[in-house]
Structure formats: C-alpha cells, structure tokens
Protein backbone atom coordinates (compact mmCIF):
# COMPACT_ATOMS: atom_id res chain seq x y z
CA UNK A 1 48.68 -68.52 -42.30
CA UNK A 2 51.52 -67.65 -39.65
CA UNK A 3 52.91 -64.40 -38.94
CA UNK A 4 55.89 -64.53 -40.19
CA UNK A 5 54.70 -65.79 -43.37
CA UNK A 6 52.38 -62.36 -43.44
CA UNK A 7 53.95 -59.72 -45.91
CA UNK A 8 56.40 -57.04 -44.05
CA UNK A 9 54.66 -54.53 -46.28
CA UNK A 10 51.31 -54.87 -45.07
CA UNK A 11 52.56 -54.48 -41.66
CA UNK A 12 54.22 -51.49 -42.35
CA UNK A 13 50.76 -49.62 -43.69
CA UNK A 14 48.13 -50.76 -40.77
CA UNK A 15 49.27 -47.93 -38.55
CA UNK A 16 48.38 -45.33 -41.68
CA UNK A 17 45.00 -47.22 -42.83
CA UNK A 18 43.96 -47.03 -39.18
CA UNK A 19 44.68 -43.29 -38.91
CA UNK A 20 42.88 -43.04 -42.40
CA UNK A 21 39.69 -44.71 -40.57
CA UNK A 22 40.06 -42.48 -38.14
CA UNK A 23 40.09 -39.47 -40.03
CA UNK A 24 37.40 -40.29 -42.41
CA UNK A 25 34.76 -41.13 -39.28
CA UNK A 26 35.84 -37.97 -37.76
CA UNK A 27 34.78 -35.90 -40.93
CA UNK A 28 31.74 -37.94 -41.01
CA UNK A 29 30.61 -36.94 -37.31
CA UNK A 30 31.62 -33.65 -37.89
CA UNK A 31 29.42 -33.20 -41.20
CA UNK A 32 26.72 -34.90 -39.31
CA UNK A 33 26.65 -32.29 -36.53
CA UNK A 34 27.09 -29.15 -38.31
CA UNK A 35 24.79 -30.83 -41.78
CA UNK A 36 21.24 -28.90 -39.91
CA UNK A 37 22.07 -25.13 -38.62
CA UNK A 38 18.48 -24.77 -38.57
CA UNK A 39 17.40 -27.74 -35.72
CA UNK A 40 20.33 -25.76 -33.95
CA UNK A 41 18.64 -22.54 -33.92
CA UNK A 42 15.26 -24.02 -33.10
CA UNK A 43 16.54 -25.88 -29.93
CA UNK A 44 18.17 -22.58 -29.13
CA UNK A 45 14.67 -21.03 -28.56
CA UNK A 46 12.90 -24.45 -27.58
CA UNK A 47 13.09 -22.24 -24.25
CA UNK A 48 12.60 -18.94 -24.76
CA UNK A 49 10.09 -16.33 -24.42
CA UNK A 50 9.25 -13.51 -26.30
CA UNK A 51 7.98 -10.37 -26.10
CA UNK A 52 7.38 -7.98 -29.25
CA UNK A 53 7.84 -4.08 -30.04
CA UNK A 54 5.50 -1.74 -30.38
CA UNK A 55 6.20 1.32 -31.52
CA UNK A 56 4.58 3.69 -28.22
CA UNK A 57 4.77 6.91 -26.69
CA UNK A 58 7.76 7.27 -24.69
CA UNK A 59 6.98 7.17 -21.00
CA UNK A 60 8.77 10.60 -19.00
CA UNK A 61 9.54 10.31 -15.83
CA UNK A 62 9.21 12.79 -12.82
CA UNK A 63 11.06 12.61 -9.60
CA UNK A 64 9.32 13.86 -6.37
CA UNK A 65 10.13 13.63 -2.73
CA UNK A 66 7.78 13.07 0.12
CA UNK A 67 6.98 11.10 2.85
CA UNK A 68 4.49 8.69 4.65
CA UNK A 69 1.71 10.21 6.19
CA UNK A 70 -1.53 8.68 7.63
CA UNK A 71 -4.65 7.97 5.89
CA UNK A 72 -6.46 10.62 7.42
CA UNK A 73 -9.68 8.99 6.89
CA UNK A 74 -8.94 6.63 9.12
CA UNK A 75 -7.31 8.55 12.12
CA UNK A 76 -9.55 8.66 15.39
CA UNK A 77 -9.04 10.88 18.37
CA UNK A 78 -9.81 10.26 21.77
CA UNK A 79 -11.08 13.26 24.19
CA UNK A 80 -12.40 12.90 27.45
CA UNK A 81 -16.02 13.58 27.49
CA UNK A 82 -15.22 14.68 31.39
CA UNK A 83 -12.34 16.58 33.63
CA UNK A 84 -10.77 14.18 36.83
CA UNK A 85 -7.84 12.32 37.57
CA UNK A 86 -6.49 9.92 35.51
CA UNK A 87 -6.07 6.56 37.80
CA UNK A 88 -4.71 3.91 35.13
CA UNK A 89 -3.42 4.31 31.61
CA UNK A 90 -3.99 0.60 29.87
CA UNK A 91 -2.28 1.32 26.09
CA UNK A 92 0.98 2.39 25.22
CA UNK A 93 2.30 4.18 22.19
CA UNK A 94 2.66 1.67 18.87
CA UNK A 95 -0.12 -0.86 20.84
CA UNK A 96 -2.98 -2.32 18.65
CA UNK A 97 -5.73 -1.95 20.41
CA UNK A 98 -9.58 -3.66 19.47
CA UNK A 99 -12.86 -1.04 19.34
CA UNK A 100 -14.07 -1.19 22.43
CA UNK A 101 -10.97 -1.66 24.55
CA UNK A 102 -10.01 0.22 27.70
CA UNK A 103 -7.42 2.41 26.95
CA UNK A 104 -7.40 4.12 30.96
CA UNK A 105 -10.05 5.33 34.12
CA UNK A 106 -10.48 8.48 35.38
CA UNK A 107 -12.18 9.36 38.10
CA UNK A 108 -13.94 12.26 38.01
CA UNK A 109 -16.69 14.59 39.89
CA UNK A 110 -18.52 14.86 36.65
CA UNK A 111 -19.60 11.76 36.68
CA UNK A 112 -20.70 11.13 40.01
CA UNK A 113 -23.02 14.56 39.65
CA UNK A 114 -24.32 12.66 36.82
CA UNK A 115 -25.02 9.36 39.09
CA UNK A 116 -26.72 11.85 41.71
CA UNK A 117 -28.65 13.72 38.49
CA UNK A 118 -29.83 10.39 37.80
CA UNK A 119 -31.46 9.23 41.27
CA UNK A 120 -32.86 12.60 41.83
CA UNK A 121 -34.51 12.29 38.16
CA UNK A 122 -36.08 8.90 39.13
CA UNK A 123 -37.35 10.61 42.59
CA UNK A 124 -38.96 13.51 40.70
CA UNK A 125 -40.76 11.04 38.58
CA UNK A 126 -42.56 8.90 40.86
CA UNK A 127 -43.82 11.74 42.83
CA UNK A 128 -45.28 13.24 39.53
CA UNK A 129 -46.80 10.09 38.98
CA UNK A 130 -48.06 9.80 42.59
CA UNK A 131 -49.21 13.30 42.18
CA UNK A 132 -51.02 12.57 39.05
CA UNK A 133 -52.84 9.80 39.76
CA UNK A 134 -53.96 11.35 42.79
CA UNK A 135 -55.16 14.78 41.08
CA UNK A 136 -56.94 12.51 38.17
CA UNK A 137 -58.92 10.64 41.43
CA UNK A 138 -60.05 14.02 43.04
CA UNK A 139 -61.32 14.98 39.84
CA UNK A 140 -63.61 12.15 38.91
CA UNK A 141 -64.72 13.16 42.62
CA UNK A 142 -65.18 16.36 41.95
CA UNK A 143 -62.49 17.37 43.91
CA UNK A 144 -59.60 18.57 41.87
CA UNK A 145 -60.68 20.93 38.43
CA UNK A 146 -59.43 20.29 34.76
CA UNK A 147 -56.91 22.01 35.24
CA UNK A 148 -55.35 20.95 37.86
CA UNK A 149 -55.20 17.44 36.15
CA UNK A 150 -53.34 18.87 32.77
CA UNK A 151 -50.84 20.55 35.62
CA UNK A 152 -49.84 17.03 36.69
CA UNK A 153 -50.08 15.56 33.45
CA UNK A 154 -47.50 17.69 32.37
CA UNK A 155 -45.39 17.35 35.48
CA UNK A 156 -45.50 13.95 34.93
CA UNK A 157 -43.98 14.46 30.92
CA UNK A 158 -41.59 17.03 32.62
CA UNK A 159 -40.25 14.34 35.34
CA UNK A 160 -40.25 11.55 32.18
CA UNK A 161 -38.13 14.07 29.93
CA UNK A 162 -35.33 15.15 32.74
CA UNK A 163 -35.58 11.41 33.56
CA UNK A 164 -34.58 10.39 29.86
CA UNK A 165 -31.76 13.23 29.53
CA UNK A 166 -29.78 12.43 32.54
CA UNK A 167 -30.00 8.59 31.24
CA UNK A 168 -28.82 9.45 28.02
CA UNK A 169 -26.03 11.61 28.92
CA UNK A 170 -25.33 8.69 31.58
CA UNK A 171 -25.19 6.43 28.51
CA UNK A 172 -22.95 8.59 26.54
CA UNK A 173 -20.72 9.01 29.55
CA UNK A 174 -20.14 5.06 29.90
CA UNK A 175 -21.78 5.74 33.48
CA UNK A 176 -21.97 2.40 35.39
CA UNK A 177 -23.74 4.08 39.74
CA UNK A 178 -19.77 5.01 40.24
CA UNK A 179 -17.97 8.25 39.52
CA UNK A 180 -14.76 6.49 37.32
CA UNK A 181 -14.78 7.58 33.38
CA UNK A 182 -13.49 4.57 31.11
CA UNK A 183 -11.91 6.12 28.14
CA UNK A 184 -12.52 3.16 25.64
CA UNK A 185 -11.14 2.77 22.04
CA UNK A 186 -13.79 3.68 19.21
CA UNK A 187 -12.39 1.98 16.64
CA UNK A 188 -9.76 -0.93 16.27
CA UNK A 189 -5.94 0.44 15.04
CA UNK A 190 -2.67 1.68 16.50
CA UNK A 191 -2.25 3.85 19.27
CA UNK A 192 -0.01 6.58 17.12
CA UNK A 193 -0.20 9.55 19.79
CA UNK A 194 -0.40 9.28 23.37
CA UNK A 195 -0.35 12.22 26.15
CA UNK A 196 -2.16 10.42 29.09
CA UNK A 197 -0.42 9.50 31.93
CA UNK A 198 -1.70 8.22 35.65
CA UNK A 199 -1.85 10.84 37.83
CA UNK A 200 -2.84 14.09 34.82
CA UNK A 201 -5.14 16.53 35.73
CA UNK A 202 -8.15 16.76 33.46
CA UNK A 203 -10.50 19.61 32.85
CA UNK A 204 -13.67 19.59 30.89
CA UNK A 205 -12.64 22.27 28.41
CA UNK A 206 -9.06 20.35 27.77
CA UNK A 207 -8.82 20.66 24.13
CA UNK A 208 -5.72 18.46 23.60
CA UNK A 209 -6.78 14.36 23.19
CA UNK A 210 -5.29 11.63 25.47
CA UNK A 211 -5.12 8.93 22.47
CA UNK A 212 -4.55 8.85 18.60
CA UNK A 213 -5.83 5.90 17.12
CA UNK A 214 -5.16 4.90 13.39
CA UNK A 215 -5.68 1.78 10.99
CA UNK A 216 -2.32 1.65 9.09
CA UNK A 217 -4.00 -0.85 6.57
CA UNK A 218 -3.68 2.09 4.24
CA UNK A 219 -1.15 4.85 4.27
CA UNK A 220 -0.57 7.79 2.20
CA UNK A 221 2.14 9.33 0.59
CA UNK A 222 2.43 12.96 0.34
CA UNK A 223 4.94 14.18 -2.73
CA UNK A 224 5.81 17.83 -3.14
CA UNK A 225 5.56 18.95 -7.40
CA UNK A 226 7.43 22.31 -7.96
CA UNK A 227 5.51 24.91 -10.00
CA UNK A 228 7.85 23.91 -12.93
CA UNK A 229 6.09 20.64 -13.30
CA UNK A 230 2.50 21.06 -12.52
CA UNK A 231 1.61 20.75 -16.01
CA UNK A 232 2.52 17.26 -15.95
CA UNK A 233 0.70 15.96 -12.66
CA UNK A 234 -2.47 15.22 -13.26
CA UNK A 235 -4.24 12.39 -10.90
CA UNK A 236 -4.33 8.72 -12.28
CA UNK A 237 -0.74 9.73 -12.97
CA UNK A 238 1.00 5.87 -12.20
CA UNK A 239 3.86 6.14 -8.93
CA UNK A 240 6.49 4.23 -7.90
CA UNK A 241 7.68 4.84 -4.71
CA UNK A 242 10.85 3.82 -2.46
CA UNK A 243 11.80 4.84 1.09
CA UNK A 244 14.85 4.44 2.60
CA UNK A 245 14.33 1.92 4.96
CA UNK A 246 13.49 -0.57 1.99
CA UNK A 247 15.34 0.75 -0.81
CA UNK A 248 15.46 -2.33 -2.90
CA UNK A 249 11.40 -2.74 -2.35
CA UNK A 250 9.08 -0.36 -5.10
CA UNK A 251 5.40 0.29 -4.42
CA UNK A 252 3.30 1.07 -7.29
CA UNK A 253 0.32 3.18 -6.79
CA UNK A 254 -1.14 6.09 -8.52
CA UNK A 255 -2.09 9.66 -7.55
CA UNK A 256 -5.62 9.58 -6.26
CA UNK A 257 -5.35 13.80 -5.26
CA UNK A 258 -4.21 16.66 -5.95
CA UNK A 259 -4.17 19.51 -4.27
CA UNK A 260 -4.67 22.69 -5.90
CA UNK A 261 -2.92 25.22 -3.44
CA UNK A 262 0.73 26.16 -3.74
CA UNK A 263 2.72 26.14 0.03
CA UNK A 264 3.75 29.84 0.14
CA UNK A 265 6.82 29.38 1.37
CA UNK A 266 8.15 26.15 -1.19
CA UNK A 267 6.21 27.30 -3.77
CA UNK A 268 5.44 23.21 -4.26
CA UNK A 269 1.83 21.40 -4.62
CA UNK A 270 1.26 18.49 -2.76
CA UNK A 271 0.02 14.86 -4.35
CA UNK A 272 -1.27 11.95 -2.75
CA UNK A 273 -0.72 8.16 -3.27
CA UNK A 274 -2.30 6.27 -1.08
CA UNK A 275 -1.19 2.66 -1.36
CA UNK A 276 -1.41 -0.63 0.70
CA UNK A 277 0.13 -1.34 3.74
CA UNK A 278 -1.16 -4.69 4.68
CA UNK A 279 2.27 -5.70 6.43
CA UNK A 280 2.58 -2.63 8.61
CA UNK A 281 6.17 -1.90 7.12
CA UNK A 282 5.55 1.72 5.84
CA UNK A 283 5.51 3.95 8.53
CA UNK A 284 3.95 7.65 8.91
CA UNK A 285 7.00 10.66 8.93
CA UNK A 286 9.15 8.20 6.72
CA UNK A 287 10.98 9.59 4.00
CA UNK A 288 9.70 8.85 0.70
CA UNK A 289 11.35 8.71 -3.04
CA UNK A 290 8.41 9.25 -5.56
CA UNK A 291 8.38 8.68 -9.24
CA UNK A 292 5.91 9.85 -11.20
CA UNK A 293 6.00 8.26 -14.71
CA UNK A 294 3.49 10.84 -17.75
CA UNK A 295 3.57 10.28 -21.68
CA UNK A 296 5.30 12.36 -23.87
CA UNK A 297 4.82 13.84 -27.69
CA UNK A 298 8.19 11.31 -28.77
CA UNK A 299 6.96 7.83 -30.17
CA UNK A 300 9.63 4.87 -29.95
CA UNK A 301 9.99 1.27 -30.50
CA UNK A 302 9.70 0.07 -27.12
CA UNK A 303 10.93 -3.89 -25.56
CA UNK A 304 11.25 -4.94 -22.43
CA UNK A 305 14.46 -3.81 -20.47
CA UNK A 306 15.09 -7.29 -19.09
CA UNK A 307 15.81 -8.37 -23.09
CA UNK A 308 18.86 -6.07 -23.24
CA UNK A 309 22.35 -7.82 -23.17
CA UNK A 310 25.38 -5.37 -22.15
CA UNK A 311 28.44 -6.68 -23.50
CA UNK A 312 31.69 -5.15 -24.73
CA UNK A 313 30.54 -1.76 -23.58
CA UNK A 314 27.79 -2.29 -26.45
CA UNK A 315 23.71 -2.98 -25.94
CA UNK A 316 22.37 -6.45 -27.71
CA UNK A 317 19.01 -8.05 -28.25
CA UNK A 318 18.44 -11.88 -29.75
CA UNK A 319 15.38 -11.33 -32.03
CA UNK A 320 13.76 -14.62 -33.78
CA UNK A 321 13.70 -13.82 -37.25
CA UNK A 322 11.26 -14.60 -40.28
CA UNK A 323 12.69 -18.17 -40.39
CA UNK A 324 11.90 -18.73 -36.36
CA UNK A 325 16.23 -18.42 -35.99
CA UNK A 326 18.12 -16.48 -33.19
CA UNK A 327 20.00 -13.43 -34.44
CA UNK A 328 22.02 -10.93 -32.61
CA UNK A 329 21.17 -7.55 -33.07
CA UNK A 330 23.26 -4.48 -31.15
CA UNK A 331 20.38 -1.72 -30.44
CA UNK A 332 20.82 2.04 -29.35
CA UNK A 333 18.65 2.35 -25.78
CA UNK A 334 17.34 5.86 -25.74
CA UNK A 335 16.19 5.78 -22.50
CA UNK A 336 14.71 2.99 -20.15
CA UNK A 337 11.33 4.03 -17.71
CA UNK A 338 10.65 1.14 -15.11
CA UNK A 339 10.29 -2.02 -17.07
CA UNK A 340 10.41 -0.49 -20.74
CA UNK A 341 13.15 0.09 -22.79
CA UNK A 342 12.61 2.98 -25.40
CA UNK A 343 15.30 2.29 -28.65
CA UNK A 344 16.73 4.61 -31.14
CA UNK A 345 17.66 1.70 -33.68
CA UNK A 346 18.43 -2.14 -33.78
CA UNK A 347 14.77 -3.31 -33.06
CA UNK A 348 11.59 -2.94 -35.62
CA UNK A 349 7.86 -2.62 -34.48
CA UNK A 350 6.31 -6.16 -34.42
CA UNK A 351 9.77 -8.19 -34.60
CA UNK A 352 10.10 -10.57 -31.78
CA UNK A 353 12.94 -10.26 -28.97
CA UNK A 354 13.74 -12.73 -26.30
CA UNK A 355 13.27 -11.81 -22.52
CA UNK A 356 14.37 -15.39 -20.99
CA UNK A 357 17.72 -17.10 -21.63
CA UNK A 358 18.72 -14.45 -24.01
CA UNK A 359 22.17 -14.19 -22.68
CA UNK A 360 22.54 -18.33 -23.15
CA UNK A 361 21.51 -17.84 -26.61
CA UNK A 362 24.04 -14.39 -27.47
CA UNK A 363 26.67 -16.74 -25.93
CA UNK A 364 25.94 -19.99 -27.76
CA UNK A 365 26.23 -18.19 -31.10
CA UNK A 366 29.44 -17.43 -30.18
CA UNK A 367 29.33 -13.40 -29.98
C-alpha cells in the first residue's frame, strides 16, 4: 500500500493510541509495584535488629565526684637502710623502673663498719676454732679439764653466731667489701615520688623515703557520698566514671569498698572503684566524674536508648508487629540511665523494637 493511499484518519489517531499505550503500561507498573505492601515491609527489616521490652525496675542514678588515687596495695616505698651521702641518683620522677634496678649509691660509714664487723667476725672465729681444737688435744692428754673444753666449745658457737649476724645484716645491706649503699628498686612500677638528690645528707633515723614506687596497672577511684545518700551506696553498686582529660571516654567498674567513717569536716563517705588501667592513661590526683547507677521501687517498660528516633520535637520507635511489619510508634521517655531507656507509654512488654537502621525505616514509611 503507499502512503498516500493510507487513510488521513488513521493518521490523525496514532499520536492518541500511542499515549493510550502509554498510559495503560504505566498503570500496569504502577499496580505491579504497590500490588505486595507486605514484601515491602519485610525487605524493610531484611536488616534490622531487634531488641525487646521488658517491663524492669527503673535504674536511679547517683552523681559523685572524686578523683584518681593509687592502688594502695601496690605502692612501695624506698628508705635507706643506712645514713651517708648520696653520690648518684639513677631514676627520675614518672621513670619505669624493673625490681631490682639501681635507683642511686650512697656512700656511707655504716656500711664500711659493717665490712670491718665482718673481717673482725671471721678473725674471732678461727681463733675459737684454733683454741678449741687445741683445748680438746690437751684434754685427751690430760692436760686441759672438761671444762675447759665446753668453754671453747662454746666460744667457738659464740664466734659462729656473731660470724652469721654481721653476714646477714651484710646481706640485707646489699654489702659488696666497699662502704657504697645501692638503693635498688623492690618491685617493678613507676617512680611516683622522688626526694633524692646527689649530694643529700642522710641519717639513719631519716624517716622521710627517697623513692615511691607504684604499678599503675590498677588505679582507684575515690568518690565522696553525702550523708543524704548513704542509703543508696552499697558495694557491688555498678560505676561509670569520666575525668576530664577524656571526657568522651566512660569506665565502668563497680564499688569494691566502702568506707564506713564520715570526714568530719564534709560530712561525706568515701567509695572506691578500682578499675583497669592497662594503658597508663588515668592518672593519680585526676579529677574524677562518678556515676553511681541503684534500682528503684518504680517498674517500667524499658528498650534500648539507641532505638529512640527524635523527630519533630516528638520521641519515635519502629516496632515489628504481629504480622513481622514496621510500624511507627511515638513513645513518652521517662527517663534514660546509660544504655536504657525507661517509657511512660508507646512501647508494650515483649513487643519488638528496632535498634539498627531504625531511622531508614521511620523515613522510608514516609513519616
């Protein structure tokens, strides 16, 4: 056929029967796409998680201040076990220092009398044992009596006994035939006080130590609790605690003491948290923000506080209903304690609310 033999009518109407085409695939697709709400929802929470309430005490919380202290049990201090002159001072403040290490000499009269003590001792002892070997001959001769043998023999245990003092307060002393005192570390830690210095004057009766020496592997954390709240305290008590040098860090510990004596003067009672300082970055004397978390008499449903959605000035959850389908629920928080969000309404014990991608989901369903 040729085209100008085609009908001028048909022309006319393929624009419109295309549109209609159009049109009717479009409704098609459409009713395709919006024919299964359900698959919808259920690819919604393909990747979700869920958490569900419980209907618990509510958690109070208690606010303390402190600060860092050291773990007592493991604070060493050095004293001299001798007066002198300190020579050399081999550890600074802050230094870590390995049992066993110098820490500085002294050299001191002590120890020399103790060197002398210690050759005269040895002196005294072979001339009791000369003398009783001797006496113990004359008297199988029939020289020397009975009793002048026991004399010797106990001469001899005299010389053997002054012998073994002087060596074991030449062994305590670190005494080496020289008069210099090495003032070693007992136990492995930082050097946390220091008052030595070359050139100090010792005495025997000094009562103030050159060295402090502490393991900061553990610290504790002392927390004042006003009269007010003693009631609440009670040890096992979970902490978290924040200083200001790491504000945005939290260490959780609990309250392994407390001390049952008011200060007189604050009228507070002190707690203690001793928690793990592997990484050295909690230091004694820092300042310390304690929170001290008790249960109350008030039961509440209770979700996690990461589930809650803040939008339009209003609180939201997504909770997966009976059908295993997304629905938007605005909840009233009563209060939130650490992780745990305590609710007034919105939320039912054992219904399920989602803590990851919640916020995709609230915005996919358009609200």
């Amino acid at each position: 056929m040729k085209t100008s033999q085609f009908p001028r009518t048909l022309w006319l109407m393929l624009p419109l029967i295309g549109l209609s085409v159009t049109l009717m695939n479009g409704c098609q697709s459409d009713a395709t796409a919006t024919s299964n709400p359900t698959e919808k929802s259920v690819n919604l929470l393909a990747s979700a998680k869920f958490d569900t309430a419980s209907m618990i005490p509510v958690t109070n919380e208690l606010n303390l201040t402190g600060k860092v202290t050291f773990n007592q049990d493991k604070v060493v201090k050095v004293f001299p076990l001798v007066g002198g002159h300190i020579e050399t001072v081999r550890a600074d403040l802050g230094d870590y220092v390995r049992a066993g290490q110098t820490l500085a000499t002294i050299r001191s009269g002590e120890m020399a009398d103790v060197e002398q003590q210690a050759i005269a001792a040895r002196g005294q002892l072979a001339v009791a044992q000369k003398n009783s070997q001797v006496t113990e001959d004359m008297a199988q001769g029939g020289l020397s009596s009975q009793r002048d043998v026991v004399a010797a023999r106990e001469q001899l245990q005299a010389a053997k006994g002054e012998l073994n003092r002087v060596n074991e307060r030449r062994s305590i002393l670190g005494g080496r035939g020289s008069s210099v005192y090495i003032v070693k570390a007992p136990v492995s830690g930082y050097v946390v006080e220091k008052t030595a210095s070359p050139g100090m004057e010792l005495r025997t009766d000094d009562p103030e130590n050159l060295f402090t020496i502490s393991n900061l592997d553990h610290v504790w954390v002392m927390a004042n609790v006003y009269e007010s709240d003693l009631a609440n305290v009670h040890e096992g008590n979970p902490a978290r605690i924040t200083t200001l040098s790491y504000p945005d860090r939290v260490y959780q510990g609990r309250i392994d003491k407390v001390f049952n004596v008011l200060d007189p003067d604050s009228k507070t009672e002190k707690v203690r948290i001793t928690l793990l300082n592997s990484d050295n970055t909690l230091k004694p004397e820092m300042f310390a923000n304690v929170s001290v978390q008790y249960p109350g008499n008030d039961r509440r449903v209770a979700i996690p506080a990461k589930a809650i959605v803040f939008a339009d000035s209003r609180n939201f959850v997504v909770v997966a209903n009976a059908h295993n389908q997304p629905v938007v629920r605005e909840v009233n928080p009563f209060k939130t304690i650490g992780a745990t969000t305590y609710l007034t309404s919105g939320v039912q014990p054992g219904e399920r609310v989602v803590t990851q991608n919640q916020l995709l989901i609230y915005t996919a369903l358009g609200k």
